[in-house]
N, C-alpha and C. Protein backbone atom coordinates (compact mmCIF):
# COMPACT_ATOMS: atom_id res chain seq x y z
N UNK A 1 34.63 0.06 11.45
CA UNK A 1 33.89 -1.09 11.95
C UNK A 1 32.58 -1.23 11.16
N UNK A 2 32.22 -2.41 10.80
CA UNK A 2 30.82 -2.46 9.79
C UNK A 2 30.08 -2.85 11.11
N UNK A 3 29.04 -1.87 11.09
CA UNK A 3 27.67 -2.32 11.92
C UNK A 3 26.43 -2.74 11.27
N UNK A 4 26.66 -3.09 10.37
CA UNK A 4 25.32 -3.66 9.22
C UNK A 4 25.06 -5.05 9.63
N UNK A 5 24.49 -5.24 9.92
CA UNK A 5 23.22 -6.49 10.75
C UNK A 5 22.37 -7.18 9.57
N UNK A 6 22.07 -6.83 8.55
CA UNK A 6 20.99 -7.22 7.55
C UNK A 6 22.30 -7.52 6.29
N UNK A 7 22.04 -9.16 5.83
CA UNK A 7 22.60 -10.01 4.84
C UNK A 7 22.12 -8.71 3.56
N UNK A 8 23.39 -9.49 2.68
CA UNK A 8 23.40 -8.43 1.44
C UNK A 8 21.96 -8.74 0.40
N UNK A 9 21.74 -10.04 0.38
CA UNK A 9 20.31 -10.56 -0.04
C UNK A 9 19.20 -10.07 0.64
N UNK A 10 19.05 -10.16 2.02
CA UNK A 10 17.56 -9.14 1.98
C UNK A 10 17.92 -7.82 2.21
N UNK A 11 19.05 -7.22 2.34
CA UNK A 11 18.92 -5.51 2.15
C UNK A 11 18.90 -5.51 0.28
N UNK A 12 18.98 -6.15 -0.22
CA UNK A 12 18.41 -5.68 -1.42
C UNK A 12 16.71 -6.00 -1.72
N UNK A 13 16.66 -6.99 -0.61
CA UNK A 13 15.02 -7.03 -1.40
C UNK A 13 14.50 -5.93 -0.55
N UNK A 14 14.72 -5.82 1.02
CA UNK A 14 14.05 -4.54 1.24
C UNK A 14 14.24 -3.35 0.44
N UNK A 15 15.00 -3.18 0.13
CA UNK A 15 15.41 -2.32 -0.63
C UNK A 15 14.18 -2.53 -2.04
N UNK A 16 14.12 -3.24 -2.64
CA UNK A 16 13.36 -3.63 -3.70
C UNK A 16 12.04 -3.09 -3.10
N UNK A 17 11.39 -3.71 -2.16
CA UNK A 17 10.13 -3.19 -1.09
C UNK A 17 9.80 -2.41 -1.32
N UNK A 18 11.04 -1.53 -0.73
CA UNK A 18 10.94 0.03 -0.27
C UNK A 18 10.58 0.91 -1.60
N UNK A 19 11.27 0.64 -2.93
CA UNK A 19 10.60 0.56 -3.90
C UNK A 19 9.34 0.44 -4.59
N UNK A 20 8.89 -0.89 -3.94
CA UNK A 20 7.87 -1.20 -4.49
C UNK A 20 6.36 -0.24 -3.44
N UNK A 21 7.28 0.02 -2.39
CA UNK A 21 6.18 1.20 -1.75
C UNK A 21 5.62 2.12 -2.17
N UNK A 22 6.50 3.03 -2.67
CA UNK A 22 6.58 4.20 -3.69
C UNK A 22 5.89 4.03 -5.06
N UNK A 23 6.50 2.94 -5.64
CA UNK A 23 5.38 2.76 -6.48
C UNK A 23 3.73 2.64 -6.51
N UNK A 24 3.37 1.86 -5.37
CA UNK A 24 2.03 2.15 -4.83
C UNK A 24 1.72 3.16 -4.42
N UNK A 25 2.53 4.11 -3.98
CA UNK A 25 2.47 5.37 -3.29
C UNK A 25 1.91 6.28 -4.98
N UNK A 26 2.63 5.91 -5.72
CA UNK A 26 2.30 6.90 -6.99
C UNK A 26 1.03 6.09 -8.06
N UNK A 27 0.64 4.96 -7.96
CA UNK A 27 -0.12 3.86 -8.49
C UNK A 27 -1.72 5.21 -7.79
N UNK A 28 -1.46 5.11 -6.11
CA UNK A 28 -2.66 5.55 -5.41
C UNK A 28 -2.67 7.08 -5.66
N UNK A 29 -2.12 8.24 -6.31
CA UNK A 29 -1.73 9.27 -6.25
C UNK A 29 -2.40 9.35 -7.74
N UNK A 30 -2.07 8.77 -8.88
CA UNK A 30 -2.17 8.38 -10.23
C UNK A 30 -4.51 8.29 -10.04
N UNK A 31 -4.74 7.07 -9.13
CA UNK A 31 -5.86 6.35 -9.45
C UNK A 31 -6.99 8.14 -8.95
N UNK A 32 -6.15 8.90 -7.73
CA UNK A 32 -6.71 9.61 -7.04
C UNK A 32 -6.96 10.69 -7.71
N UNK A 33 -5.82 11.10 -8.57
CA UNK A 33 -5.74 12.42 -9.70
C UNK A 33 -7.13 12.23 -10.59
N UNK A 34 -6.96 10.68 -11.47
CA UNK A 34 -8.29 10.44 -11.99
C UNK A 34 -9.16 10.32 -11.30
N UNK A 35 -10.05 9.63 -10.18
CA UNK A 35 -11.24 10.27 -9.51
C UNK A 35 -11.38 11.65 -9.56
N UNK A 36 -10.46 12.42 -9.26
CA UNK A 36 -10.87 13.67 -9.15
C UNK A 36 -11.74 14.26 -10.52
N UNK A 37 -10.99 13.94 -11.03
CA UNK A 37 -11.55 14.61 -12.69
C UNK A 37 -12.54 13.85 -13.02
N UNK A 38 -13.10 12.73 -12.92
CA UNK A 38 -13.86 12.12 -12.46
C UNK A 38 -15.35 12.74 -11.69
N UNK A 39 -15.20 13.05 -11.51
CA UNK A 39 -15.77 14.26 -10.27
C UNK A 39 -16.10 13.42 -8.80
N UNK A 40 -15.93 12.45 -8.92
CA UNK A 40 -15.79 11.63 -7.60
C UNK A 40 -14.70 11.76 -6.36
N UNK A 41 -15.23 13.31 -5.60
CA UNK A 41 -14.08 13.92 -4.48
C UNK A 41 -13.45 12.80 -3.71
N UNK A 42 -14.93 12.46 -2.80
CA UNK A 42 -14.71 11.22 -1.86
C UNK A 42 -13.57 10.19 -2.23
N UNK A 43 -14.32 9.47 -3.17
CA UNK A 43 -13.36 8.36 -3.65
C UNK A 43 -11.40 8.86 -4.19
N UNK A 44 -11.61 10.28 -4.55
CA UNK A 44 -10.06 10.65 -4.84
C UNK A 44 -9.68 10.79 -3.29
N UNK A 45 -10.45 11.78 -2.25
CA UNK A 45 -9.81 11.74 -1.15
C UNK A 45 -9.41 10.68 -0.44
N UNK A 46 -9.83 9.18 -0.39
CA UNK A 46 -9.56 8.03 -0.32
C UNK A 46 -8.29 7.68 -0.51
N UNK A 47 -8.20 8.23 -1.72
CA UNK A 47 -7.27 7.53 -2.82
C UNK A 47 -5.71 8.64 -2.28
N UNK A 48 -6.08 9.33 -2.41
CA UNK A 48 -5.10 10.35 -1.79
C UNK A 48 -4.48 9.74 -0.35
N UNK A 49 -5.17 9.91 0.48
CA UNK A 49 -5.21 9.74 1.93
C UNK A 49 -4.00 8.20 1.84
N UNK A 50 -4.90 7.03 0.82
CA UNK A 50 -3.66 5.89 0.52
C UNK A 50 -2.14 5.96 0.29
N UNK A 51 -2.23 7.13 -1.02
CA UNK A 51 -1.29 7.11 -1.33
C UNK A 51 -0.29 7.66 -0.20
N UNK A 52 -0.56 8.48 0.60
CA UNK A 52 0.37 8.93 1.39
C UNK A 52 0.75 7.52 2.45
N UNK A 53 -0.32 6.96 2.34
CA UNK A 53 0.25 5.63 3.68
C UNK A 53 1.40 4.96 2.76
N UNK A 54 0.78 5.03 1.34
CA UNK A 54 2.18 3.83 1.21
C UNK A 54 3.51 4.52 1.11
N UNK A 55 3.55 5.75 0.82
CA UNK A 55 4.54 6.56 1.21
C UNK A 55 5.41 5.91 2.53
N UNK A 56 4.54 6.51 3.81
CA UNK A 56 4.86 6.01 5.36
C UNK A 56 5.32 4.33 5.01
N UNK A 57 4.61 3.35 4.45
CA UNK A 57 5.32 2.37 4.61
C UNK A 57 6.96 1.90 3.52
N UNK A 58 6.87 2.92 2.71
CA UNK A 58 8.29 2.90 2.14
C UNK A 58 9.40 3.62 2.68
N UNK A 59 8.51 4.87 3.86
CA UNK A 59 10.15 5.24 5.00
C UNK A 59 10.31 4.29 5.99
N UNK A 60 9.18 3.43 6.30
CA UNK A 60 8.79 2.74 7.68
C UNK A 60 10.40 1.75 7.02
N UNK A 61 10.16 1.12 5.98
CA UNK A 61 10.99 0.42 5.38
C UNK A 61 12.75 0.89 5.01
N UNK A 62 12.31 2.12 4.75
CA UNK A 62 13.93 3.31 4.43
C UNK A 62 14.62 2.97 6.28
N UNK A 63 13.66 3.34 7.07
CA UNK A 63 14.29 3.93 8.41
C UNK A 63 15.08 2.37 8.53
N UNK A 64 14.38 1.44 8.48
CA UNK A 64 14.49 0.00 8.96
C UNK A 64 15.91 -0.47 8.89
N UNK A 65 15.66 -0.08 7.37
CA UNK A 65 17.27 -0.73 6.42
C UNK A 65 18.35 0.31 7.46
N UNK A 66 18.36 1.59 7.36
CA UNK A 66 18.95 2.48 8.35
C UNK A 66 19.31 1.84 9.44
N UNK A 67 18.21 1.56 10.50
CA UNK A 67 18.56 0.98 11.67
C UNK A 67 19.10 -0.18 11.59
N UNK A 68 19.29 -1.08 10.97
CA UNK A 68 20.32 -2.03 10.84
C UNK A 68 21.86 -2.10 10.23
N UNK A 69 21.93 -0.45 9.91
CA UNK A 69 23.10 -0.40 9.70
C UNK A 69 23.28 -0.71 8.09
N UNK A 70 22.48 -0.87 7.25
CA UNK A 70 22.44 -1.61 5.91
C UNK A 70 22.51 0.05 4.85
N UNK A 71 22.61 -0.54 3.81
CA UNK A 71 23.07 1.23 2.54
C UNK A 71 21.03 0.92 2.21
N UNK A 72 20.81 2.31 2.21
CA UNK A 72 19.58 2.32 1.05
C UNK A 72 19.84 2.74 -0.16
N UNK A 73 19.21 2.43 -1.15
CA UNK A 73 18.88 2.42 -2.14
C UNK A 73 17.75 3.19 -2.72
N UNK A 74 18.07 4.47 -3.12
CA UNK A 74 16.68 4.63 -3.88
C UNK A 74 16.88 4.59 -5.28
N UNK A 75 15.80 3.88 -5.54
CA UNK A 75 15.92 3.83 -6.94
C UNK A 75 14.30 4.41 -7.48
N UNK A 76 14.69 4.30 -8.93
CA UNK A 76 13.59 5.19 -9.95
C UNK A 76 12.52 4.32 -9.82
N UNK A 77 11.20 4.50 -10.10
CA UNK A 77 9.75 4.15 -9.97
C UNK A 77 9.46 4.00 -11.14
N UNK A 78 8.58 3.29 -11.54
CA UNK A 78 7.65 2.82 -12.99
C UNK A 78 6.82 3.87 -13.10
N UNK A 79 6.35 4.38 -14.15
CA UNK A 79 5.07 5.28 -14.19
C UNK A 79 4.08 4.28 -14.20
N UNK A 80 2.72 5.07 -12.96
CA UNK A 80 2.01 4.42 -12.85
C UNK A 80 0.68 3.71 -14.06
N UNK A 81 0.08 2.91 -14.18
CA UNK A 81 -0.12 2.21 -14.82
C UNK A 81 -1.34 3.06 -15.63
N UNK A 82 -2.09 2.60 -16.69
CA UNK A 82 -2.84 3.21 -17.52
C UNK A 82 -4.48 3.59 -16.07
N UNK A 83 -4.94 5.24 -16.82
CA UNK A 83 -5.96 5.22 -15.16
C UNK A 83 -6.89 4.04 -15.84
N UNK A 84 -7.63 3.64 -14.54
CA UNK A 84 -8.93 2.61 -14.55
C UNK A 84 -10.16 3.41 -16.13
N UNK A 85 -10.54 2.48 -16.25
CA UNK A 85 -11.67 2.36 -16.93
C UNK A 85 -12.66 3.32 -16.48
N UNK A 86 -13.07 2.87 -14.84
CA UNK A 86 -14.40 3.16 -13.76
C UNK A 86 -14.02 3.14 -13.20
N UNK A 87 -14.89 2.78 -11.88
CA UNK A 87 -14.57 3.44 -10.38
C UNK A 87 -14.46 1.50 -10.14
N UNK A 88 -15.44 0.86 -10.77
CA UNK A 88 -15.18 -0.44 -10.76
C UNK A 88 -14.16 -1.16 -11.05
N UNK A 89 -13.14 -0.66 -12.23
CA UNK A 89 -12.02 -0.93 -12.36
C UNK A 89 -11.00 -0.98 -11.64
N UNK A 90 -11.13 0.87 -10.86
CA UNK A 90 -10.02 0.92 -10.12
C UNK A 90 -9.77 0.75 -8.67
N UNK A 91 -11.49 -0.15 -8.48
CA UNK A 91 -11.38 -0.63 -7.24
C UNK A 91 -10.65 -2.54 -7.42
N UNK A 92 -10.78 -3.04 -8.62
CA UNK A 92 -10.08 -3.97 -9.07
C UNK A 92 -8.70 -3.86 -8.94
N UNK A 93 -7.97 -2.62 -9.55
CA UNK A 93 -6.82 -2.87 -9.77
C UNK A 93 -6.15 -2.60 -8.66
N UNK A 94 -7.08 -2.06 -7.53
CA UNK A 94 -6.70 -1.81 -6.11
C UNK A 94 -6.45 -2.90 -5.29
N UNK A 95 -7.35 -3.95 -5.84
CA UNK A 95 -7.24 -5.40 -5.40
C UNK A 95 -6.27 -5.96 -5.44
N UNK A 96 -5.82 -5.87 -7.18
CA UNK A 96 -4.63 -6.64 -7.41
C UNK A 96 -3.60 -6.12 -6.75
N UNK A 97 -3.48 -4.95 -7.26
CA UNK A 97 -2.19 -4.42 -6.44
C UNK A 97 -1.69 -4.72 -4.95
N UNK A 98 -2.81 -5.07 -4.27
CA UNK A 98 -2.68 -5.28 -2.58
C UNK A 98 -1.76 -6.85 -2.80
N UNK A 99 -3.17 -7.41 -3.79
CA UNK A 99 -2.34 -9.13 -3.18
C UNK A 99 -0.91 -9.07 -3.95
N UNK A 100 -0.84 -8.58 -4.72
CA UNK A 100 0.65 -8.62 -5.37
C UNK A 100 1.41 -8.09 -4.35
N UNK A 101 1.31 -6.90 -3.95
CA UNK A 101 1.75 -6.63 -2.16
C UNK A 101 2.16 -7.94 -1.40
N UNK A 102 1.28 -8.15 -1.18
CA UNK A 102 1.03 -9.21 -0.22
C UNK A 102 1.77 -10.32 -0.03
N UNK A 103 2.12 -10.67 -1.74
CA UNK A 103 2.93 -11.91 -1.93
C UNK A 103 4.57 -11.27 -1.68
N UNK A 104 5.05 -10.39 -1.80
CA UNK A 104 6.03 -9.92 -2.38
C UNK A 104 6.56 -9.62 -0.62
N UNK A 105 5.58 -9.16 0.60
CA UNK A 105 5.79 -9.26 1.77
C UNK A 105 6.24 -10.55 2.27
N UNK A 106 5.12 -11.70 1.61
CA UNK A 106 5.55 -13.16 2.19
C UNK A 106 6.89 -13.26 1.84
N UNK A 107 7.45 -13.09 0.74
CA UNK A 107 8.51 -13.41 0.18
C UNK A 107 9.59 -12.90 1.32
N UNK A 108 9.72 -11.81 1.28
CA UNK A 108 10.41 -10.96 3.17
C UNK A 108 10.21 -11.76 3.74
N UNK A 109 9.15 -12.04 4.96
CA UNK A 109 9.31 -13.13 5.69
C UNK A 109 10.03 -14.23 5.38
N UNK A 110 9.57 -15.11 4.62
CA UNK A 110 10.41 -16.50 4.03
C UNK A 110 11.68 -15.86 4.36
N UNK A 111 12.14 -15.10 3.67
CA UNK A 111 13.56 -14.95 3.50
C UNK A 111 14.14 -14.91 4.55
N UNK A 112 13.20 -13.74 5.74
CA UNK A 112 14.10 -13.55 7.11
C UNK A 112 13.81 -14.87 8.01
N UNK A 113 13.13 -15.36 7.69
CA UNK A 113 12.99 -16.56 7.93
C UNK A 113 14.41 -17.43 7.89
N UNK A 114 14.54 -17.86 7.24
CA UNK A 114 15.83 -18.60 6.06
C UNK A 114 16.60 -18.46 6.85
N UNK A 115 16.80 -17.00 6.88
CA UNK A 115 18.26 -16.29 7.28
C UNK A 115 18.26 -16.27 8.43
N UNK A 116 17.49 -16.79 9.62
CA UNK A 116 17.21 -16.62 10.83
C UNK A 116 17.53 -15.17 11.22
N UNK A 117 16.68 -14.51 10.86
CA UNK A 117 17.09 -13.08 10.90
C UNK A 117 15.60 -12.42 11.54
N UNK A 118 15.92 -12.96 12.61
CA UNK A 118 14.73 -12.57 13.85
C UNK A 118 14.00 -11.23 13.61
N UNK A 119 15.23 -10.27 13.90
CA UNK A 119 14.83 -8.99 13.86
C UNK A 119 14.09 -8.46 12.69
N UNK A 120 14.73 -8.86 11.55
CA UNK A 120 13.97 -8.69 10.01
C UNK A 120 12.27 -9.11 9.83
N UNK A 121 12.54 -10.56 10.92
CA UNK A 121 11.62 -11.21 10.93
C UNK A 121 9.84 -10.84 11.66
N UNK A 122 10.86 -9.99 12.70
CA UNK A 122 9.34 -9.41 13.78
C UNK A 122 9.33 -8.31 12.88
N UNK A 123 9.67 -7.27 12.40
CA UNK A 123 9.69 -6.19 11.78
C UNK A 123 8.66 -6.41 10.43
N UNK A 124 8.72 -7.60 9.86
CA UNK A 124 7.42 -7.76 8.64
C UNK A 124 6.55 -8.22 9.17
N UNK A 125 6.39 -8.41 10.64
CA UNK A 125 4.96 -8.76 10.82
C UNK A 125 3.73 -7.87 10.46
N UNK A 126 4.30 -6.36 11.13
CA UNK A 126 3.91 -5.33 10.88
C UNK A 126 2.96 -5.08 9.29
N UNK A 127 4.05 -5.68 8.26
CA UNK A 127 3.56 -5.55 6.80
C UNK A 127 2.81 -6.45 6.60
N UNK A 128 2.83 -7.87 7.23
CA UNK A 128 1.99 -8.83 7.19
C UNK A 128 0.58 -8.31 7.51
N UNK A 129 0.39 -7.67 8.84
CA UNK A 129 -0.99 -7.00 9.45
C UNK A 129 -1.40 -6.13 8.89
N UNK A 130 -0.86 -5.50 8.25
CA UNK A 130 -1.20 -4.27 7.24
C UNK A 130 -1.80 -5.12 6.18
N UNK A 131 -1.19 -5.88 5.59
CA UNK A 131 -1.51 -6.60 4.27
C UNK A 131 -2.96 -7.07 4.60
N UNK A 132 -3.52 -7.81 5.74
CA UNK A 132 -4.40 -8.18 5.69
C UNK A 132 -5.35 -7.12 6.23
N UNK A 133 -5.14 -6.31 6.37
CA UNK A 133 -6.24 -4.88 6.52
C UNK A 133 -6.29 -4.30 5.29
N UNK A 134 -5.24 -4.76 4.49
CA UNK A 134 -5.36 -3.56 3.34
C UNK A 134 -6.10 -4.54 2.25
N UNK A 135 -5.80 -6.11 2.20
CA UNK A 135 -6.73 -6.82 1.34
C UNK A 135 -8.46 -6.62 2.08
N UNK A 136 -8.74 -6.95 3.42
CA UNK A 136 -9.87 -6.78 3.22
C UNK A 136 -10.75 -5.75 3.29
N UNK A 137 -9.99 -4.42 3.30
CA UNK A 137 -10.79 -2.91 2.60
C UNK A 137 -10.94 -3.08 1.41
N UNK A 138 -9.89 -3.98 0.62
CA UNK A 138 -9.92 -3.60 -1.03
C UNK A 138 -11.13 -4.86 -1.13
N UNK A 139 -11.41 -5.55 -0.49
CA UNK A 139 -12.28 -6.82 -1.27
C UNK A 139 -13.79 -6.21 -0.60
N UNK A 140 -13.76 -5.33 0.45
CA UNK A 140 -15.07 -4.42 0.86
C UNK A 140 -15.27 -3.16 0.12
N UNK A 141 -14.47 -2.76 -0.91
CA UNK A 141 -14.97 -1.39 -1.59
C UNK A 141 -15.15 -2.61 -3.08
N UNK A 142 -14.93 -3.77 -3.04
CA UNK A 142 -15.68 -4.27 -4.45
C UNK A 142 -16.63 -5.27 -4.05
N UNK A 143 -16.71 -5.32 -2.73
CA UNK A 143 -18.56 -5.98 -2.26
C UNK A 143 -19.25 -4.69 -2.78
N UNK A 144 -18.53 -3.63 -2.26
CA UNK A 144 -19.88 -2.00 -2.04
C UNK A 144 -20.25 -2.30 -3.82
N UNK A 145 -19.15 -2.17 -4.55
CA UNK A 145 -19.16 -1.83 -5.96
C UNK A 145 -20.30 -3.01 -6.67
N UNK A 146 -20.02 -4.22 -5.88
CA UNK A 146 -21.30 -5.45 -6.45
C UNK A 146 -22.62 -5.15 -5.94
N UNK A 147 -22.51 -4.63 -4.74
CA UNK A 147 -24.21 -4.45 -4.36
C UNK A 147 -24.68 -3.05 -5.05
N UNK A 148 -23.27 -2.24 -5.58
CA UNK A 148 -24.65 -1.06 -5.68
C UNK A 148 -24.54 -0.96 -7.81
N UNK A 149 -24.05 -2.28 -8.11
CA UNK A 149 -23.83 -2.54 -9.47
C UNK A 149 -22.54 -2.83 -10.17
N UNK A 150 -21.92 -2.50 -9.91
CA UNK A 150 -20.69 -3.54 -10.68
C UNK A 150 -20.43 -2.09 -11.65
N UNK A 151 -20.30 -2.59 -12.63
CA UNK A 151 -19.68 -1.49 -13.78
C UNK A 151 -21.29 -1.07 -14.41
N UNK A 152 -21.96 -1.39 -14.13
CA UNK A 152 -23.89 -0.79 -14.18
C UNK A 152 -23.99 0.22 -12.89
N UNK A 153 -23.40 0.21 -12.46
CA UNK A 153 -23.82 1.34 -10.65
C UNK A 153 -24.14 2.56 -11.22
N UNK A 154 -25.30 3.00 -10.93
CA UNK A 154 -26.12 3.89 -10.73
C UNK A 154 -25.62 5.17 -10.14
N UNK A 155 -25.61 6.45 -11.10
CA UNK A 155 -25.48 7.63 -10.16
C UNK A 155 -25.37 7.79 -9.07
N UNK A 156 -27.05 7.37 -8.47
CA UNK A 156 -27.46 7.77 -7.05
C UNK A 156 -26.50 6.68 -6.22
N UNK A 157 -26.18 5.18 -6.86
CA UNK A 157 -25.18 4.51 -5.91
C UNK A 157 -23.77 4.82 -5.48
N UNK A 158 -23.39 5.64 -6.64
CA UNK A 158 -21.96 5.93 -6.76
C UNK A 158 -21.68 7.21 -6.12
N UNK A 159 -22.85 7.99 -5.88
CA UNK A 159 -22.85 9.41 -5.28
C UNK A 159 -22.65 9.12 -3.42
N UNK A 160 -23.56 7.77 -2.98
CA UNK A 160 -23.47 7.63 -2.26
C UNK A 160 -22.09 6.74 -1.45
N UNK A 161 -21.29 6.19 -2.69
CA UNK A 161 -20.12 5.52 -2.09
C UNK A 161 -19.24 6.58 -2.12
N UNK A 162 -19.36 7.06 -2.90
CA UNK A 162 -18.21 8.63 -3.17
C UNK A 162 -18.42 8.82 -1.52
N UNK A 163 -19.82 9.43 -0.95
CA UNK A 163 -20.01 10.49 0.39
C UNK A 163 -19.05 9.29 1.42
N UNK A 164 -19.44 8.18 1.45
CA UNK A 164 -18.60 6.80 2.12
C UNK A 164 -17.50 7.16 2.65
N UNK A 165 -16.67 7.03 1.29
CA UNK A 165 -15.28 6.78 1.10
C UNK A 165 -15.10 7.78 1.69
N UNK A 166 -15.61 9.75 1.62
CA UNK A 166 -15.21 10.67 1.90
C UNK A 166 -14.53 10.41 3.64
N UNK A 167 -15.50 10.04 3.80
CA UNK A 167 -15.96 9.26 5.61
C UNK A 167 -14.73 8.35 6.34
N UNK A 168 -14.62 7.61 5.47
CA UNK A 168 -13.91 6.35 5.76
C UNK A 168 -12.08 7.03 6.05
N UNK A 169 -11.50 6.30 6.82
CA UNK A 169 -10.41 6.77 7.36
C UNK A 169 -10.04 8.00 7.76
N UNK A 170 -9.66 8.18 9.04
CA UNK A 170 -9.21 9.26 9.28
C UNK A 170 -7.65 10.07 8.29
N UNK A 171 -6.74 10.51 9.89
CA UNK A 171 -5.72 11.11 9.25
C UNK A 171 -4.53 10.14 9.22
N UNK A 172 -3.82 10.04 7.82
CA UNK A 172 -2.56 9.06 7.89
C UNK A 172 -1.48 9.24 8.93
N UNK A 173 -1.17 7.95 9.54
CA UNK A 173 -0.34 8.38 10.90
C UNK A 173 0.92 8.35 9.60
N UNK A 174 2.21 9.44 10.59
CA UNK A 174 3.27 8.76 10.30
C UNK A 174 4.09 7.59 10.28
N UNK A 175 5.22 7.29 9.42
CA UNK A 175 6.11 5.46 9.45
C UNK A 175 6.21 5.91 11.24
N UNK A 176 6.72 7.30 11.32
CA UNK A 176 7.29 7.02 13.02
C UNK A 176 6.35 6.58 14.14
N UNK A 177 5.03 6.59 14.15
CA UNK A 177 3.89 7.14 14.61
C UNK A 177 3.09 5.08 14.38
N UNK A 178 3.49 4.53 13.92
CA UNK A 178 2.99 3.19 13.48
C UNK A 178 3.24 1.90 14.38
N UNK A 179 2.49 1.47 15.19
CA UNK A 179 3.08 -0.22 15.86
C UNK A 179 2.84 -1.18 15.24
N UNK A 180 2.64 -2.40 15.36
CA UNK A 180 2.16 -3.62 15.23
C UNK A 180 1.07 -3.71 15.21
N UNK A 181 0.44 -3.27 16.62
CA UNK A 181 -1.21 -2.94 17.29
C UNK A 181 -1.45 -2.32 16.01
N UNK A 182 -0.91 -0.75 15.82
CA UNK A 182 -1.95 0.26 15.01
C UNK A 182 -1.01 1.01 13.73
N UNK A 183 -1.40 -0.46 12.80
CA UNK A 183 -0.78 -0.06 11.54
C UNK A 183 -1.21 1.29 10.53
């Protein structure tokens, strides 16, 4: 008996997603290795602490396809991209990376949309609410980066966003451990 619930078109784009999680997962793992050496702890522990969320949101996504009965797919990852320049850079490319996220979520919706595929449909809200928590941390660590100089920031500024970041977020919940409420 086939119990697969999810059309062959979006179990491949989740599937694609779930992908594209991991890749951020190693993008934030990649940016975090360089802070470190860097000597900027804070800002790697940040960066660390990320990478493991996008981890959680590429099983949040694995379990999903699962619970609908659909095949996963894992497939191979891109090596992550050349490290940042600065700390200014790689709070940029942190940017991009989100809204490119972001769009690539809408695209999910639309689709389960389309497909009247309800369930698909409440299930990316989740990524939707995330998306917009995760764009406006990334567009608040490049306010911090404009007020305390841009790619000019000052030791003493950068020492102090480093101690920040150290600060900022607790411990990554698990995909199992995640609602709607508390992404």
């Amino acid at each position: 008996m086939n119990t697969n619930r999810l059309s062959k078109k979006l179990t491949a784009a989740l599937n694609v997603q779930m992908t594209n999680e991991a890749y951020a997962s190693q993008i934030y793992l990649s940016y975090a290795a360089w802070a470190e050496s860097e000597g900027c702890r804070g800002i790697a522990n940040f960066l660390f602490r990320h990478a493991q969320e996008e981890r959680n949101h590429m099983m949040k996504i694995l379990e999903y396809i699962l619970k609908r009965g659909a095949k996963v797919q894992v497939a191979s990852i891109l090596e992550p991209p050349e490290n940042p320049a600065s700390i200014n850079n790689c709070f940029e490319k942190v940017f991009e990376h989100e809204t490119d996220n972001t769009k690539a979520i809408y695209k999910l919706v639309k689709m389960s949309l389309d497909e009247e595929d309800w369930a698909s449909w409440n299930f990316m809200q989740w990524f939707v609410k995330e998306q917009i928590e995760e764009e406006t941390f990334a567009m608040g660590l490049l306010d911090k980066m404009k007020i305390a100089g841009g790619e000019k920031v000052s030791g003493d500024a950068l020492y102090e966003l480093d101690r920040d970041l150290e600060k900022t977020l607790g411990e990554v919940r698990s995909a199992q451990d995640v609602t709607t409420d508390k992404p």
